[in-house]
Protein backbone atom coordinates (compact mmCIF):
# COMPACT_ATOMS: atom_id res chain seq x y z
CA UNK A 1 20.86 -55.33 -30.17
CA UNK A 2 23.85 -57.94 -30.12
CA UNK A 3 24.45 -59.08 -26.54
CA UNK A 4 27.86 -62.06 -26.26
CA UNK A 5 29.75 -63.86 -23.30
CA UNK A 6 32.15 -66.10 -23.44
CA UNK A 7 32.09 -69.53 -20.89
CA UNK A 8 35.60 -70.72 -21.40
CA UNK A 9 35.11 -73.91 -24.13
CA UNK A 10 31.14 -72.49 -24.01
CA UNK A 11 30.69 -69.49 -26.46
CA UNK A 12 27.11 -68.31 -26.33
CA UNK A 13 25.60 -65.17 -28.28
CA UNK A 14 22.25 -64.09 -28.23
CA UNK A 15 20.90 -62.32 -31.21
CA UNK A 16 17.90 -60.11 -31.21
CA UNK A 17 16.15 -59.69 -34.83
CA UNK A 18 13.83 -57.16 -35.10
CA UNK A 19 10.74 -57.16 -37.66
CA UNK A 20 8.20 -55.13 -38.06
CA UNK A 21 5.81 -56.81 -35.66
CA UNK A 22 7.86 -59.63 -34.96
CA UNK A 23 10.79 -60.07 -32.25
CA UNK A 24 13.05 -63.17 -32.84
CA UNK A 25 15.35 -64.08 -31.06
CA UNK A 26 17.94 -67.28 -30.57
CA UNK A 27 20.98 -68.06 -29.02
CA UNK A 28 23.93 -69.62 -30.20
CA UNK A 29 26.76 -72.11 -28.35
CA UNK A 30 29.68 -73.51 -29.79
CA UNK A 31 32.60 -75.82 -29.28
CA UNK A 32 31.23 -77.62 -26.09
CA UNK A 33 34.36 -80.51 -26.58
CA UNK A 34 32.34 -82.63 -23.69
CA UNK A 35 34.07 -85.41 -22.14
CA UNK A 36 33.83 -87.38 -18.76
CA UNK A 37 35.93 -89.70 -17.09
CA UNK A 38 34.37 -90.43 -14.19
CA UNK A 39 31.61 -92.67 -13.96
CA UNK A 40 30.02 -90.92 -10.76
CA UNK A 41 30.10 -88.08 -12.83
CA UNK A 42 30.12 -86.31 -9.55
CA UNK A 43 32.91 -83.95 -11.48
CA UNK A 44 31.33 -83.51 -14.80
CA UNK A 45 34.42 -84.19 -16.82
CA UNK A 46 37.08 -85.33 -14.41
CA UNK A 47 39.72 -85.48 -17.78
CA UNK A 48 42.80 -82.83 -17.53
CA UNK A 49 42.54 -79.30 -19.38
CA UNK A 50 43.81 -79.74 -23.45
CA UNK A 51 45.24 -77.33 -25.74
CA UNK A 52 44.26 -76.95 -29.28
CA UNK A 53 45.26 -78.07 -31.48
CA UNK A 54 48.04 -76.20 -33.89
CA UNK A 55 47.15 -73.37 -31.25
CA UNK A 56 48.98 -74.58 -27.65
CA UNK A 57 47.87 -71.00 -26.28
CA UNK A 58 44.07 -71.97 -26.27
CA UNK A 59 43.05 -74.37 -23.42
CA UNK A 60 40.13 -76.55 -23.93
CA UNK A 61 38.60 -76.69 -19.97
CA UNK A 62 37.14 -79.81 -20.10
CA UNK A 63 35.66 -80.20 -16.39
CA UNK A 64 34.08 -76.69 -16.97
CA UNK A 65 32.02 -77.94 -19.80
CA UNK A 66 28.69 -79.01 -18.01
CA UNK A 67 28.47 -76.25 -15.48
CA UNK A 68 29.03 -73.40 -17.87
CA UNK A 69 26.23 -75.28 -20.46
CA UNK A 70 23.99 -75.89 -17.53
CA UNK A 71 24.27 -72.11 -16.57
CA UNK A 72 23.76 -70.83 -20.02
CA UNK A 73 20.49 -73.09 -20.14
CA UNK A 74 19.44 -71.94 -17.89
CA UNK A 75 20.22 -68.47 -18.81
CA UNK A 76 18.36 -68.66 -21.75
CA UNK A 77 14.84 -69.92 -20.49
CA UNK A 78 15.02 -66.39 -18.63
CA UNK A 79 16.10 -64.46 -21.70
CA UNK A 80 12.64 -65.45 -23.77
CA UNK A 81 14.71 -67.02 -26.69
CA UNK A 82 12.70 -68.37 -29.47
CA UNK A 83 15.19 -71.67 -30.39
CA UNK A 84 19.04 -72.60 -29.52
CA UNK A 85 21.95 -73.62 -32.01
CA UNK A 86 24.65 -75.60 -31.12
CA UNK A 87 27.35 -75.40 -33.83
CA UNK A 88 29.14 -78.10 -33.48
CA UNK A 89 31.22 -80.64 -31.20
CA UNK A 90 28.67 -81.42 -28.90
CA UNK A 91 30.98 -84.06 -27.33
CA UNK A 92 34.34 -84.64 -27.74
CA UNK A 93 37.05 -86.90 -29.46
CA UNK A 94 38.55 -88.12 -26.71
CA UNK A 95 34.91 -89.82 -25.91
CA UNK A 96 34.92 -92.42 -28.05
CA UNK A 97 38.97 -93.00 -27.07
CA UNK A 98 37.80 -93.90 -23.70
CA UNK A 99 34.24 -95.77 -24.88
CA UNK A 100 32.08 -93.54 -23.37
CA UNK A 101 30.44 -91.84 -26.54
CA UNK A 102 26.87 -92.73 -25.60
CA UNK A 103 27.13 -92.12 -21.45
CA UNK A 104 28.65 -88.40 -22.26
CA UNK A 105 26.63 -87.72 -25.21
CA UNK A 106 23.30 -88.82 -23.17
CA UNK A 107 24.81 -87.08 -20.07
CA UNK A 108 24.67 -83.40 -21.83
CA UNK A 109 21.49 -84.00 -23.92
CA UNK A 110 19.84 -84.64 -20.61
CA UNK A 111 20.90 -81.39 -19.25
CA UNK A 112 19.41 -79.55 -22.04
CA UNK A 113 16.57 -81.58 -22.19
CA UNK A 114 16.15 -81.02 -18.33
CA UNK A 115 16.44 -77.57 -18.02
CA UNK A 116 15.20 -76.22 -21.38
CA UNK A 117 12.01 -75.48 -23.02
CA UNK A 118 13.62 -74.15 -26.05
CA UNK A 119 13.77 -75.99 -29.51
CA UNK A 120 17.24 -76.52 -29.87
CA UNK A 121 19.09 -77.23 -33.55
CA UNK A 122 22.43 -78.68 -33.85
CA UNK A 123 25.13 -78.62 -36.75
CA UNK A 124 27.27 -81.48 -36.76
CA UNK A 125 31.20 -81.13 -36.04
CA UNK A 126 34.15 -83.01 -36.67
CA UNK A 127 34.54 -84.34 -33.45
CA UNK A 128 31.07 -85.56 -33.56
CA UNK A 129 31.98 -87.11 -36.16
CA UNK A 130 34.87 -88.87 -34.82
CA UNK A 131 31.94 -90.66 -32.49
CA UNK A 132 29.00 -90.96 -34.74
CA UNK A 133 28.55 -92.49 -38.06
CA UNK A 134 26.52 -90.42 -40.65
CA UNK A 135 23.70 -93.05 -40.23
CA UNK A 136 23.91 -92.46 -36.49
CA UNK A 137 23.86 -88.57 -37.10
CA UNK A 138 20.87 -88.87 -38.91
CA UNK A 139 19.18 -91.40 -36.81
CA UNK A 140 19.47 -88.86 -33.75
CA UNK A 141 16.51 -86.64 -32.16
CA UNK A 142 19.17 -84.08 -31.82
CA UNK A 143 21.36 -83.63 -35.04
CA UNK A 144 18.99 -83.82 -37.47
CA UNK A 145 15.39 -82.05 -36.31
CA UNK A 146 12.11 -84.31 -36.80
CA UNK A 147 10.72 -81.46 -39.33
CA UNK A 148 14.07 -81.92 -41.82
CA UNK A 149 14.33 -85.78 -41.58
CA UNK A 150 12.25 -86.28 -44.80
CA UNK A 151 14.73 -84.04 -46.97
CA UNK A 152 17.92 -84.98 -45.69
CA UNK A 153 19.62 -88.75 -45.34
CA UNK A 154 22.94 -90.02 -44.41
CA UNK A 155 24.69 -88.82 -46.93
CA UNK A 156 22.72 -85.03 -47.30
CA UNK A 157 22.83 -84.08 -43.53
CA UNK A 158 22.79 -79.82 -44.86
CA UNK A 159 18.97 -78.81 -44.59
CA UNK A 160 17.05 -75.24 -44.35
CA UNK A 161 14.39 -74.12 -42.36
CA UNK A 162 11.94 -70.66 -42.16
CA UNK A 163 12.33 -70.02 -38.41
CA UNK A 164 9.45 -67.36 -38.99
CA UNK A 165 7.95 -65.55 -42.17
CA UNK A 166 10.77 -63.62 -43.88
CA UNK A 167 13.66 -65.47 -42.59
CA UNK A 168 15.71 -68.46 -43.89
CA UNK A 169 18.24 -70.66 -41.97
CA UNK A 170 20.83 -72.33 -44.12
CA UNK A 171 22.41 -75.39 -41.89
CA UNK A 172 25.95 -76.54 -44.01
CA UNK A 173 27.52 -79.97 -43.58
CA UNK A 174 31.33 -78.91 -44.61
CA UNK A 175 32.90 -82.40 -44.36
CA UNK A 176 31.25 -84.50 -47.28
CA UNK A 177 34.33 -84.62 -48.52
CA UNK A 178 36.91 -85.65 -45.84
CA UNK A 179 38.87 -88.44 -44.27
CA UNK A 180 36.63 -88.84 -41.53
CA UNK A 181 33.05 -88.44 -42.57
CA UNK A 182 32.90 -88.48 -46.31
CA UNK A 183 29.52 -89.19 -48.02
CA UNK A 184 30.65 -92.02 -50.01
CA UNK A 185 34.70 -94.22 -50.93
CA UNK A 186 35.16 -91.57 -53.86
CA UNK A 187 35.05 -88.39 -51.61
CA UNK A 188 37.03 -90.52 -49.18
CA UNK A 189 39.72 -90.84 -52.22
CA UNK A 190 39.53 -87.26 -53.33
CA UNK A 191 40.29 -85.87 -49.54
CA UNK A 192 43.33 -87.97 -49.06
CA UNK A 193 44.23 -86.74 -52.51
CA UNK A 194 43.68 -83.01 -51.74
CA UNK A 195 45.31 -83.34 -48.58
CA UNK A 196 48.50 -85.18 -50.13
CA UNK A 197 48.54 -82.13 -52.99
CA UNK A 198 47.98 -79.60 -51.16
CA UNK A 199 49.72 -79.89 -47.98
CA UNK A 200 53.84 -81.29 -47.98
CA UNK A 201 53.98 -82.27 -44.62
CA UNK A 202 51.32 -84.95 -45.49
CA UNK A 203 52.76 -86.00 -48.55
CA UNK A 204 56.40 -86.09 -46.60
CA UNK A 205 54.87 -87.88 -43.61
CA UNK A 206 55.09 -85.22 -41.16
CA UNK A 207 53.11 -85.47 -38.04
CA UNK A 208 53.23 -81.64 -37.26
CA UNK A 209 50.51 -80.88 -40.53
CA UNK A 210 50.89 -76.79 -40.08
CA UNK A 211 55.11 -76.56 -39.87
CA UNK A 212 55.99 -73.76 -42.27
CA UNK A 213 52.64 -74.13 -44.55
CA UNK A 214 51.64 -71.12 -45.86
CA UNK A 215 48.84 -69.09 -45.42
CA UNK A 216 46.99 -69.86 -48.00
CA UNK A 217 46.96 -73.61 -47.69
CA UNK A 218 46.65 -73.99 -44.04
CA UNK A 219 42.91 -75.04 -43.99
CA UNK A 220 44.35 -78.51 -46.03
CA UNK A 221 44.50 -80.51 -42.34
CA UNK A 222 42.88 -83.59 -41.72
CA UNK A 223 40.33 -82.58 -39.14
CA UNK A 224 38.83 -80.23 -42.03
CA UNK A 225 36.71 -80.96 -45.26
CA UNK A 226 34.47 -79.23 -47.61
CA UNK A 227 30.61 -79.47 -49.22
CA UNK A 228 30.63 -81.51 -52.04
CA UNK A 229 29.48 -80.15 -55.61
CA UNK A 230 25.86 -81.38 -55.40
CA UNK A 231 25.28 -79.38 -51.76
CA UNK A 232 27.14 -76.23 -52.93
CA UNK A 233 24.64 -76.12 -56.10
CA UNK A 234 21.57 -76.86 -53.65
CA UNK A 235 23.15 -73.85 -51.63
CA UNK A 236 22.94 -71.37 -54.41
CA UNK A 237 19.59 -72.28 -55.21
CA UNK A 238 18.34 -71.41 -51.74
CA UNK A 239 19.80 -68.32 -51.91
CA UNK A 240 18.40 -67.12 -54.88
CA UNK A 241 14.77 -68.26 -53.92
CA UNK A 242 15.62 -66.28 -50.99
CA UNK A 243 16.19 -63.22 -53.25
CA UNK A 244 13.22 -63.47 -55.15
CA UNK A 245 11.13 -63.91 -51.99
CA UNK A 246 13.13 -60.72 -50.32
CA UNK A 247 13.71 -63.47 -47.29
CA UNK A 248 16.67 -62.63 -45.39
CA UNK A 249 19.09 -65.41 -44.52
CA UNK A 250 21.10 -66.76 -41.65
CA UNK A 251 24.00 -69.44 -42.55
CA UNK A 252 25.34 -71.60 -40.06
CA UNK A 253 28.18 -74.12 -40.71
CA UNK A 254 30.74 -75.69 -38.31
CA UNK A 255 33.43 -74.64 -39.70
CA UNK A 256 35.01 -70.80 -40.04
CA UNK A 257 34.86 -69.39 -44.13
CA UNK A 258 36.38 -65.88 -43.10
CA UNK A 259 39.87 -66.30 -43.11
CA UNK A 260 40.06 -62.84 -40.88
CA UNK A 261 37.53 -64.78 -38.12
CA UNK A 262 39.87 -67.28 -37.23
CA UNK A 263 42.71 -69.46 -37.11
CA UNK A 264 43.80 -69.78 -40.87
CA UNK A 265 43.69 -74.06 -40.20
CA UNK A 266 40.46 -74.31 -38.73
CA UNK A 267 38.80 -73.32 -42.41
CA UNK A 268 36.28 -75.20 -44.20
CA UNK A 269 38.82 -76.64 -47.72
CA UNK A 270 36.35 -74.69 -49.91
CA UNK A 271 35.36 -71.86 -47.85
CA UNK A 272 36.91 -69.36 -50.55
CA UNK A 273 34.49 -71.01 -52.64
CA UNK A 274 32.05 -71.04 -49.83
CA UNK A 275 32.87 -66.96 -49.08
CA UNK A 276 31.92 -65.86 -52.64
CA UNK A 277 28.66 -67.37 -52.97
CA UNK A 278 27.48 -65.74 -49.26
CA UNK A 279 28.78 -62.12 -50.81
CA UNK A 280 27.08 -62.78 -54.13
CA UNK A 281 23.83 -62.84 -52.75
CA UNK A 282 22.00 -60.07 -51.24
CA UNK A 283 20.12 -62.31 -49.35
CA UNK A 284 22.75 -63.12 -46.75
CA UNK A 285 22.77 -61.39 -43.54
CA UNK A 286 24.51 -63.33 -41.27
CA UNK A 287 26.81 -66.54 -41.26
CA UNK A 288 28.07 -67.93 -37.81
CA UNK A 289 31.04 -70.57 -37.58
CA UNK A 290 32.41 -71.86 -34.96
């Protein structure tokens, strides 16, 4: 049973898995983009509604952000969930523009952490990256669970876990390489250099990245990145354990693979890459983007 509503910025699905014996079950949130800019937070998020961007149509309803979460919560605790998953952008951009990256960050944290029982996972956006260092990412309660700390670091922040017997959850980090967030100076290098091949208006110096790029470059924008060699080789070897053990597998990355799932610009750089190794494997039975 597949049950899905949609709180403006808040997307939340709950999935129901059924085993025999076994019911699990876990919801899933997305693209919360919270920001506040009003210290009595009496508003939530007292900053004006954005568009997205590259996509002017789609309004990002900032004020709405904490209410609709709070709700859902809420929601959840009812529903008998077994864990949450937030995909990504737990807070937005704009937070650390204003200097208020810790106060809004705490502010929503504490509203889970108030009104949920749940163990809650979280993948790691770009825009939390555009307020968090990788050392601060890993350093967090939240980002990074306390049973995954030991395998993962600053620089390896892509983990799995076995939720229950027979399942495995893959957790991708798709900007290692990336202007932003790179692991380390030479991934830094090699996604200004993608980015300056494969996109002209870069190269050219033109502020509008997407104007007349094709199709089937349109993922090459700044906000995006991709898994470097040594995680996508770590990925394939989960997956075929998985196979041999007959566990079935859930992937969740921040970023969209499908290019018929989304806005062809909001794609992980590799996710072609990323695409073929999920179909290879029998093992695969669900992967959820943002």
């Amino acid at each position: 049973m597949f049950r899905g509503l949609v709180l403006y910025t808040v997307v939340v699905i709950i999935l129901y898995l059924v085993v025999p014996g076994l019911l699990l079950s876990y919801s899933v949130i997305t693209q919360l983009h919270h920001t506040n800019n009003n210290p009595s937070f009496n508003r939530y998020c007292d900053t004006d509604d954005g568009a997205q961007f590259g996509d002017p149509d789609r309004v990002r309803r900032y004020r709405l952000v904490l209410q609709k979460l709070q709700n859902a919560v809420v929601h959840f605790e009812s529903a008998d969930v077994s864990f949450c998953v937030l995909l990504g952008d737990v807070i937005d951009g704009k937070c650390k523009k204003l200097g208020q990256t810790s106060a809004d960050y705490e502010t929503l944290i504490n509203l889970i952490t108030d009104n949920s029982t749940k163990e809650w996972y979280f993948n790691v956006g770009n825009h939390d990256f555009y307020n968090f260092s990788r050392q601060e990412i890993y350093e967090s309660h939240f980002y990074i669970p306390a049973s995954s700390k030991a395998v993962c670091n600053a620089n390896k922040l892509y983990y799995d876990t076995c939720p229950a017997p027979g399942f495995r959850f893959v957790w991708l980090d798709p900007f290692e390489i990336s202007t932003f967030s790179a692991v380390n100076d030479d991934s830094t290098k090699l996604a200004n250099e993608t980015l300056f091949k494969m996109n002209p208006n870069i190269r050219d110096g033109n502020i509008n990245w997407l104007e007349n790029l094709s199709e089937d470059v349109r993922q090459y924008v700044p906000y995006n990145g991709a898994c470097g060699d040594e995680q996508m080789l770590w990925f394939k070897e989960v997956l075929s354990k998985s196979e041999a053990t007959k566990e079935k597998v859930f992937v969740f990355c921040h970023t969209p693979i499908h290019r018929k799932c989304c806005r062809l610009s909001a794609r992980a750089w590799n996710s072609d890459e990323l695409l073929k190794v999920i179909q290879d494997s029998c093992a695969v039975q669900v992967s959820l983007e943002i």
